[in-house]
PDB file of N, CA and C in Angstrom:
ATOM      1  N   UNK A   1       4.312 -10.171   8.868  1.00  0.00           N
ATOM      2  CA  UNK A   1       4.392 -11.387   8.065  1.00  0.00           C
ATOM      3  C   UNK A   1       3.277 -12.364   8.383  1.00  0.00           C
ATOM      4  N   UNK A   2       2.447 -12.134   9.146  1.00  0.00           N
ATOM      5  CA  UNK A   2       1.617 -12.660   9.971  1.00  0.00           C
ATOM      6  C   UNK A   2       0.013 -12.568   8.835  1.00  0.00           C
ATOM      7  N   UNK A   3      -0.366 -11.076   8.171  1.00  0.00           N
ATOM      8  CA  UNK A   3      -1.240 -10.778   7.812  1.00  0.00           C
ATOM      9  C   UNK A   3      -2.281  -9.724   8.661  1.00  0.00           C
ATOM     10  N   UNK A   4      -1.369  -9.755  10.518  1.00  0.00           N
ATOM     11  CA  UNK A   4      -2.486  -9.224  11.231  1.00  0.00           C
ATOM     12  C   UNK A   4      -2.431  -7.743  10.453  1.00  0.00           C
ATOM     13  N   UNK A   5      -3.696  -7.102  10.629  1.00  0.00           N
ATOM     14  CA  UNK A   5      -3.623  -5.675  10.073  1.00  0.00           C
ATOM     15  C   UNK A   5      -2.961  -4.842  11.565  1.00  0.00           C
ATOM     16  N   UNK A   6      -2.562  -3.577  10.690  1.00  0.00           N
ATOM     17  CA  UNK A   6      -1.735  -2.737  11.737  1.00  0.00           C
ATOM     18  C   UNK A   6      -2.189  -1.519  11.634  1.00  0.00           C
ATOM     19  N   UNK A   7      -1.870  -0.993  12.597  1.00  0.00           N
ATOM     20  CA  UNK A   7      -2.219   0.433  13.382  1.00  0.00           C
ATOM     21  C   UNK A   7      -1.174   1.402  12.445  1.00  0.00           C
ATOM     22  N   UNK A   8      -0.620   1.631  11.531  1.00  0.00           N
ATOM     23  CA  UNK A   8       0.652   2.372  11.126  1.00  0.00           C
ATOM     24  C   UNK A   8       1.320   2.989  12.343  1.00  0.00           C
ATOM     25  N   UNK A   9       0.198   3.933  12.813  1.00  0.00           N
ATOM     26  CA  UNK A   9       0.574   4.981  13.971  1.00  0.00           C
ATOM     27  C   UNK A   9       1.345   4.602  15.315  1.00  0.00           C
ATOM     28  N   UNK A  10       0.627   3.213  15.479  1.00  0.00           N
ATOM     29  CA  UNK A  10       0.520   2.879  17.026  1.00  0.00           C
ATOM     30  C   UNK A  10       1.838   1.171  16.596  1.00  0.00           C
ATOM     31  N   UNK A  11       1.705   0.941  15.637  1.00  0.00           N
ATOM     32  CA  UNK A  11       2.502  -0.913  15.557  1.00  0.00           C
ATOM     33  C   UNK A  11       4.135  -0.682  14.652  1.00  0.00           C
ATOM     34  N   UNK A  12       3.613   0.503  13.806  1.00  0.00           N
ATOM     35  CA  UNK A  12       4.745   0.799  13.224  1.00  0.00           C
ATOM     36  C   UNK A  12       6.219   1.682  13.186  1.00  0.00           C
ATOM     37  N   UNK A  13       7.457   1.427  13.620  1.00  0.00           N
ATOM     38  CA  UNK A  13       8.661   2.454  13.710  1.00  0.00           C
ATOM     39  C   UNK A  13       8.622   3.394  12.510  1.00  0.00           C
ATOM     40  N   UNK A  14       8.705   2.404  11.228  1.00  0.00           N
ATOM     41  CA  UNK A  14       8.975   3.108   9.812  1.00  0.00           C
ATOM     42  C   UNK A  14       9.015   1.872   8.903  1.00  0.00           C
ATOM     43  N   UNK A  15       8.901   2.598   7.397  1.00  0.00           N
ATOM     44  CA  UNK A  15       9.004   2.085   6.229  1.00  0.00           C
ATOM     45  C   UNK A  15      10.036   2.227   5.914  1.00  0.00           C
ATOM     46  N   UNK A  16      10.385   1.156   5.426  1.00  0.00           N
ATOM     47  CA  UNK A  16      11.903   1.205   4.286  1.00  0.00           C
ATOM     48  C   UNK A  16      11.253   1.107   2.586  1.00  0.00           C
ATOM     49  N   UNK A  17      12.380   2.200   2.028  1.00  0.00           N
ATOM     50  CA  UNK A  17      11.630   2.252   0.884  1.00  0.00           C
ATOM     51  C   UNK A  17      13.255   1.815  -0.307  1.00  0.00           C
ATOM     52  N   UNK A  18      12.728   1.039  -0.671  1.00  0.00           N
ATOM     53  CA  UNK A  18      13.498   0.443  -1.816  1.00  0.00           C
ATOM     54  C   UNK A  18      13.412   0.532  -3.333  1.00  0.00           C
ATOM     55  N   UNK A  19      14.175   1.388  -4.063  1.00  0.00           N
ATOM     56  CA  UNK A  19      14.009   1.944  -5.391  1.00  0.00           C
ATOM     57  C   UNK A  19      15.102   1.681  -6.435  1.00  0.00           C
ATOM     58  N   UNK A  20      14.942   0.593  -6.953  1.00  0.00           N
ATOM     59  CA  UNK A  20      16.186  -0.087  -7.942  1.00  0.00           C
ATOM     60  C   UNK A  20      15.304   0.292  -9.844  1.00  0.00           C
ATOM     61  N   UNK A  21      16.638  -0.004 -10.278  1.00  0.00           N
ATOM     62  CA  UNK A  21      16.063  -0.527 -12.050  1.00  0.00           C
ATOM     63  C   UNK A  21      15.989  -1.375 -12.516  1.00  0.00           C
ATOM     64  N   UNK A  22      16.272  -2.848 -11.359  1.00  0.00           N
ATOM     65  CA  UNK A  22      15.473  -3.765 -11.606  1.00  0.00           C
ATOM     66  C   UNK A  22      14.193  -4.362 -10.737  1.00  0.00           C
ATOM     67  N   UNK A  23      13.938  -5.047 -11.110  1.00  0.00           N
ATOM     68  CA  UNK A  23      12.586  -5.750 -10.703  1.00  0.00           C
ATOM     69  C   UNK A  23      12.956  -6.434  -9.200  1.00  0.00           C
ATOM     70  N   UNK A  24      13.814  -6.786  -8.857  1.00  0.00           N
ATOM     71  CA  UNK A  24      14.201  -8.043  -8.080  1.00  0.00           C
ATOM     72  C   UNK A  24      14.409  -7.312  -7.141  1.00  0.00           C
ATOM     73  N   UNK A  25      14.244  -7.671  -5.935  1.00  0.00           N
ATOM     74  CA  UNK A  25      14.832  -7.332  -4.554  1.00  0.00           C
ATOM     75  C   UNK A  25      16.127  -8.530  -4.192  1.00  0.00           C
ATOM     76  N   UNK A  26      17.307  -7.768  -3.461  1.00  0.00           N
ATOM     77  CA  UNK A  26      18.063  -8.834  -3.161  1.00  0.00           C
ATOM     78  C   UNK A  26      17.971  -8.771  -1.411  1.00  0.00           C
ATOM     79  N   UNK A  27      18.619  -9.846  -0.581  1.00  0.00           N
ATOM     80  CA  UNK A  27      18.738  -9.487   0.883  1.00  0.00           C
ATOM     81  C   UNK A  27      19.446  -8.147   1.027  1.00  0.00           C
ATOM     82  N   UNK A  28      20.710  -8.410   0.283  1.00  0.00           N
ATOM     83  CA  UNK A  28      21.936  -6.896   0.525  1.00  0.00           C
ATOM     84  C   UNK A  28      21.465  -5.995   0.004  1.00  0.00           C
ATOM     85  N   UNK A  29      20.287  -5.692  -0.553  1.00  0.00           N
ATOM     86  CA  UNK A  29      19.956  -4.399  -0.770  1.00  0.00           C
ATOM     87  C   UNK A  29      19.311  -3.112   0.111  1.00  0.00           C
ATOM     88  N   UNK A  30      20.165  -2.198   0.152  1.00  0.00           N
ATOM     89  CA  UNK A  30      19.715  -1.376   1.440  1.00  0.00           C
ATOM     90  C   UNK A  30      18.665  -0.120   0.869  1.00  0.00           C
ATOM     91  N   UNK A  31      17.617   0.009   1.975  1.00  0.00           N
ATOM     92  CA  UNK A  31      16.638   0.929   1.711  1.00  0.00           C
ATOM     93  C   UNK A  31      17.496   2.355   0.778  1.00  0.00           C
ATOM     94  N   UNK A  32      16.476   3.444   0.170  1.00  0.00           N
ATOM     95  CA  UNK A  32      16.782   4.310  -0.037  1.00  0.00           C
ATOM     96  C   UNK A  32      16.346   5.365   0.415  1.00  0.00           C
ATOM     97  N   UNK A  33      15.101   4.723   1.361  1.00  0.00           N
ATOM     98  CA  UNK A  33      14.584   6.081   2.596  1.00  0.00           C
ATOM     99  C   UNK A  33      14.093   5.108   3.510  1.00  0.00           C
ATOM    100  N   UNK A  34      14.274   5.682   4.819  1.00  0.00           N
ATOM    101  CA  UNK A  34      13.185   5.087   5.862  1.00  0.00           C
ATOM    102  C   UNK A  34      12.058   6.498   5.929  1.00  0.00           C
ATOM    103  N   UNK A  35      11.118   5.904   5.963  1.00  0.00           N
ATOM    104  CA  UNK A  35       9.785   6.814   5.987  1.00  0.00           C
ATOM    105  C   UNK A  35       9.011   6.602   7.435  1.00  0.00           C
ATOM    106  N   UNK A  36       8.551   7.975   7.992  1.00  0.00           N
ATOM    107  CA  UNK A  36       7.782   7.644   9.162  1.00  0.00           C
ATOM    108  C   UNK A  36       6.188   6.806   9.025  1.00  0.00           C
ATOM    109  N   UNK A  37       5.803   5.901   9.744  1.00  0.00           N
ATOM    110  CA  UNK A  37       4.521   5.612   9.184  1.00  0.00           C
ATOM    111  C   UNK A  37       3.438   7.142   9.195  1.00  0.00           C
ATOM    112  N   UNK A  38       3.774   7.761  10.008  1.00  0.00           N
ATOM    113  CA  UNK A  38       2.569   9.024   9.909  1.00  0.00           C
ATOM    114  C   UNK A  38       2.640   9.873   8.405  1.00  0.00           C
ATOM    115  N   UNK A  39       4.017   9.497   7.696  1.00  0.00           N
ATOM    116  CA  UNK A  39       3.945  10.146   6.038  1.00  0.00           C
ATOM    117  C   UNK A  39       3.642   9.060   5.225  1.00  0.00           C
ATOM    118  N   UNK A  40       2.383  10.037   4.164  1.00  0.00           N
ATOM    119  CA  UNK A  40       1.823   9.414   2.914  1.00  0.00           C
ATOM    120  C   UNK A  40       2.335   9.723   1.529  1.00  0.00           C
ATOM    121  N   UNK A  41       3.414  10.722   1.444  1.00  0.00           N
ATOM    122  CA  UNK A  41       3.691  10.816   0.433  1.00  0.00           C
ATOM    123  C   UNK A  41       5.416  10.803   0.579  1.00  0.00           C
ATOM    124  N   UNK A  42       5.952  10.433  -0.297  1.00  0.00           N
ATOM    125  CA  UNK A  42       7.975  10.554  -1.063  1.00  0.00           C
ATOM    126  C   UNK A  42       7.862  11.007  -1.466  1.00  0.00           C
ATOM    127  N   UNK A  43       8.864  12.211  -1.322  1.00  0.00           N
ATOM    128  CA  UNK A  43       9.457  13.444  -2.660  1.00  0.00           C
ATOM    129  C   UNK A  43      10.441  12.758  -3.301  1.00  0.00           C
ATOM    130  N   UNK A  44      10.404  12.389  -4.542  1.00  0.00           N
ATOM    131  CA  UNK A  44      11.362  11.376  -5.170  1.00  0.00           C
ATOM    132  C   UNK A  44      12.068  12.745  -5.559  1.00  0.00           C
ATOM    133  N   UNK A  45      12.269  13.798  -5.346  1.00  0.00           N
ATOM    134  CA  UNK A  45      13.093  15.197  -5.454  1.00  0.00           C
ATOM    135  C   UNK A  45      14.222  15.309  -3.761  1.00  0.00           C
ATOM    136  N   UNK A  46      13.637  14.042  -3.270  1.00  0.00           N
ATOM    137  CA  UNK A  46      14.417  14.785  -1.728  1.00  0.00           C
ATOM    138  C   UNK A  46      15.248  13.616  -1.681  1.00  0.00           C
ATOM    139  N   UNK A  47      15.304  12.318  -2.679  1.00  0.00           N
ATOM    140  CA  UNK A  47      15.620  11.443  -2.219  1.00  0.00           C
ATOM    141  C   UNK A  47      17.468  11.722  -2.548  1.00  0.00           C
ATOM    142  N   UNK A  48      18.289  10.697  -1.749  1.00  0.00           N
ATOM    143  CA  UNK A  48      19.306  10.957  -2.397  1.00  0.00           C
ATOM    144  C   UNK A  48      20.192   9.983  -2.306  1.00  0.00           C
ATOM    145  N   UNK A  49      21.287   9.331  -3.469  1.00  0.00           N
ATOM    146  CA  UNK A  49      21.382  10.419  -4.547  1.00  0.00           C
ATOM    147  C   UNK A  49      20.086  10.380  -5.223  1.00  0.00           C
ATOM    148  N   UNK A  50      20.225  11.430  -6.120  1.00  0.00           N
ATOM    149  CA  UNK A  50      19.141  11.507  -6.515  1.00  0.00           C
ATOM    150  C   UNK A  50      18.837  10.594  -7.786  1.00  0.00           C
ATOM    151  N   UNK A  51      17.781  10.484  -8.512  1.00  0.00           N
ATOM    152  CA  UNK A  51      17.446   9.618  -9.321  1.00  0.00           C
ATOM    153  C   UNK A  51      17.802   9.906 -10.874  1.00  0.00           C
ATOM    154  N   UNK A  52      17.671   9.748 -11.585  1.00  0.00           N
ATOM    155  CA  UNK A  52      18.351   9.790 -12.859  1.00  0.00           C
ATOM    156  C   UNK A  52      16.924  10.037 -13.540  1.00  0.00           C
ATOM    157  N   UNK A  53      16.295  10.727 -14.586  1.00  0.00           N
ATOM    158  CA  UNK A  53      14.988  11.137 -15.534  1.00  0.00           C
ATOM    159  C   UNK A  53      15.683   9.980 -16.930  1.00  0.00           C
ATOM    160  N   UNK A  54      14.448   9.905 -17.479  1.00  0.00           N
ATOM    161  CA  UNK A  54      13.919   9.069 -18.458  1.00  0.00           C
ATOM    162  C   UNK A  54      14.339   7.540 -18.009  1.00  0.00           C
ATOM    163  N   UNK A  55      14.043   7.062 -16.826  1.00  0.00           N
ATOM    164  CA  UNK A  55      14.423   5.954 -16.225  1.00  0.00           C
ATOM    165  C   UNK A  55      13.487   5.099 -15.538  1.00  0.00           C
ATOM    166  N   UNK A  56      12.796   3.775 -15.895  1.00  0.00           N
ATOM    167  CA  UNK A  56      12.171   3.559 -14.944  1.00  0.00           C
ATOM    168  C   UNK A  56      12.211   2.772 -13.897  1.00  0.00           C
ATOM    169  N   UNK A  57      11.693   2.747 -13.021  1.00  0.00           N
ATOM    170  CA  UNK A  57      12.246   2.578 -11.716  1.00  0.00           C
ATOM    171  C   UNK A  57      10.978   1.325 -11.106  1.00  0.00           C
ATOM    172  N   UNK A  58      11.881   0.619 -10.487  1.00  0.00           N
ATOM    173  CA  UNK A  58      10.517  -0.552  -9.119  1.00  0.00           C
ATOM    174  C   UNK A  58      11.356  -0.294  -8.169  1.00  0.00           C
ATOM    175  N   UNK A  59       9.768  -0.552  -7.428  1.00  0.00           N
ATOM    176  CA  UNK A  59      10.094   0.274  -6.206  1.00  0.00           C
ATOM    177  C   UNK A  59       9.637  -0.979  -4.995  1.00  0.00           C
ATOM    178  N   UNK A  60       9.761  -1.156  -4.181  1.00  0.00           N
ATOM    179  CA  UNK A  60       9.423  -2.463  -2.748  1.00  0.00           C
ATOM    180  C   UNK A  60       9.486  -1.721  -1.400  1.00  0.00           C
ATOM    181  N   UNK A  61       8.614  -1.934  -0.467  1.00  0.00           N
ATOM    182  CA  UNK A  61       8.731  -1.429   0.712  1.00  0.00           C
ATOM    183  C   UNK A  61       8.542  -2.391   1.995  1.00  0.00           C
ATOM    184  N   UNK A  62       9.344  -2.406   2.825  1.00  0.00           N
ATOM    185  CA  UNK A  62       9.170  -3.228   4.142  1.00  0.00           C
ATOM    186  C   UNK A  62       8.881  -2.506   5.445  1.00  0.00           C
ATOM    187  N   UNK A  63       7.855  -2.893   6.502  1.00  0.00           N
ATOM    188  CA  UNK A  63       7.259  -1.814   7.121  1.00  0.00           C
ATOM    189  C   UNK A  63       8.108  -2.845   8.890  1.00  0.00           C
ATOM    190  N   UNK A  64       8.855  -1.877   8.970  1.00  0.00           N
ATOM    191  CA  UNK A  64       9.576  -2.121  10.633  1.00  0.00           C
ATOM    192  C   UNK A  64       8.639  -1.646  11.517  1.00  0.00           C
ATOM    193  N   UNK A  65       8.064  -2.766  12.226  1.00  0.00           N
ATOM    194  CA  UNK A  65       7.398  -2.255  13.327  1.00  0.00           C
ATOM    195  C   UNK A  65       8.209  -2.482  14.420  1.00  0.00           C
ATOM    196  N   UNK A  66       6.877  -1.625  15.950  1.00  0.00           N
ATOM    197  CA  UNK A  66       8.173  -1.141  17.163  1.00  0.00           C
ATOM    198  C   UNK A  66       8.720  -2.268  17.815  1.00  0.00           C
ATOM    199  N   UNK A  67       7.346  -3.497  17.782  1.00  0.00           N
ATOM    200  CA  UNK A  67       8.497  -4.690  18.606  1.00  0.00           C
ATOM    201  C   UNK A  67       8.576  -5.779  17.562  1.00  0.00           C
ATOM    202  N   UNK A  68       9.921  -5.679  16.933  1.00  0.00           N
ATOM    203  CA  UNK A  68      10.654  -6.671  16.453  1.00  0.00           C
ATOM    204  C   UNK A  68      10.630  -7.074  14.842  1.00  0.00           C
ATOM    205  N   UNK A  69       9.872  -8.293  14.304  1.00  0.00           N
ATOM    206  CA  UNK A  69      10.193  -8.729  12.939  1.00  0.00           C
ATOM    207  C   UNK A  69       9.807  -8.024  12.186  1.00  0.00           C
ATOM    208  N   UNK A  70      10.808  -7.544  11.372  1.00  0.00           N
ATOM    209  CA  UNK A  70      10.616  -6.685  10.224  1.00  0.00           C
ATOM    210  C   UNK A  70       9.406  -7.732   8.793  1.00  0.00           C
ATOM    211  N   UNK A  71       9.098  -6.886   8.116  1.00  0.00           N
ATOM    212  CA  UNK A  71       7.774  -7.551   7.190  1.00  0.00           C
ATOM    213  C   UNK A  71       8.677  -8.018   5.978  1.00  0.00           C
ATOM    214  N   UNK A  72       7.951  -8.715   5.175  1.00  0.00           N
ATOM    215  CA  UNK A  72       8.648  -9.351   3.617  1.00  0.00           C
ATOM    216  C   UNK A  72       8.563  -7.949   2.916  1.00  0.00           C
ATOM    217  N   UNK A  73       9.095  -8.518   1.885  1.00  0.00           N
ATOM    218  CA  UNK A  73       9.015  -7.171   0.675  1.00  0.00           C
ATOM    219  C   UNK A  73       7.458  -6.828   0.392  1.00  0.00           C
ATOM    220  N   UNK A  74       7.388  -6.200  -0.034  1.00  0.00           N
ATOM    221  CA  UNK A  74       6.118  -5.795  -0.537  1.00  0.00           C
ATOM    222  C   UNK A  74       5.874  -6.012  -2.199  1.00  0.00           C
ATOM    223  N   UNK A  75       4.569  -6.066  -2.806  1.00  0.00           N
ATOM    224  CA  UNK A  75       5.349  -6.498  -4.057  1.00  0.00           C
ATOM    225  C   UNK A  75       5.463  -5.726  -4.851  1.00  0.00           C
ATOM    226  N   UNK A  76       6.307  -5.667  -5.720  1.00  0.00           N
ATOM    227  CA  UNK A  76       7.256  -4.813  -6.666  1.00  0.00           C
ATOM    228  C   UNK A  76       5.815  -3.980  -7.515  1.00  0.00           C
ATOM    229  N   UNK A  77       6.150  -2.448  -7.484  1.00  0.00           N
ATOM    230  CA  UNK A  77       5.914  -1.367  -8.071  1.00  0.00           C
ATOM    231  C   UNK A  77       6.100  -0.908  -8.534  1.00  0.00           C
ATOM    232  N   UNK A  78       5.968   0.008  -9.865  1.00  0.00           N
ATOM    233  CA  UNK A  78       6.539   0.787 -11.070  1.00  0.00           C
ATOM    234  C   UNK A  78       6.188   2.355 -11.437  1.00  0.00           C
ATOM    235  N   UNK A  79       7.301   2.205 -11.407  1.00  0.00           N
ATOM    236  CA  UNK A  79       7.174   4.017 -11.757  1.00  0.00           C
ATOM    237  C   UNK A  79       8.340   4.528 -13.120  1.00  0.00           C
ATOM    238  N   UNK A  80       7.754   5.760 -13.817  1.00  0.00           N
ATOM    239  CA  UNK A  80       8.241   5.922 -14.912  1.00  0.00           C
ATOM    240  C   UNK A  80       9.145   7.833 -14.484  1.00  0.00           C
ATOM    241  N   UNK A  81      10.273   7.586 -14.556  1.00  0.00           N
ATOM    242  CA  UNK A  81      10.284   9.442 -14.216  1.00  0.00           C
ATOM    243  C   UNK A  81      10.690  10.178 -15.453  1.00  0.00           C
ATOM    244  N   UNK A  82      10.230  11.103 -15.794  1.00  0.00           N
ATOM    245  CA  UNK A  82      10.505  11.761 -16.808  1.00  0.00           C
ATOM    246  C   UNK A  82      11.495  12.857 -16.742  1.00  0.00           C
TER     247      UNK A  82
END
């Protein structure tokens, strides 16, 4: 929250990955994956439950690093699944 840049490898536990059909992030909304920082890609096929086709989806991610304050949302992303 700071802006310092980070090491993924070395500053970061994991990503939380947040995938709603709306736009908005709320506090009570709970991730739908934690991701290791050493992975660059989501199988939106592994996620679960799984996602629903012809739906589109925003997506927000918050990156937990190892000592302590978790980051703000990230800002909202869009994706279309067919």
């Amino acid at each position: 929250t700071d802006n310092t840049p980070l090491i993924p490898e070395r500053d970061l536990e994991y990503f939380e990955v947040y995938i709603k059909q709306a736009p908005q992030y709320m506090a009570e909304d709970l991730p739908i994956a934690i991701v290791s920082p050493r992975i660059n890609t989501l199988f939106l096929a592994d996620l679960s439950p799984p996602l629903s086709k012809g739906v589109n989806y925003y997506f927000f991610i918050r990156a937990v690093p190892v000592q302590g304050e978790v980051s703000d949302f990230s800002d909202v992303g869009t994706f279309f699944l067919p």
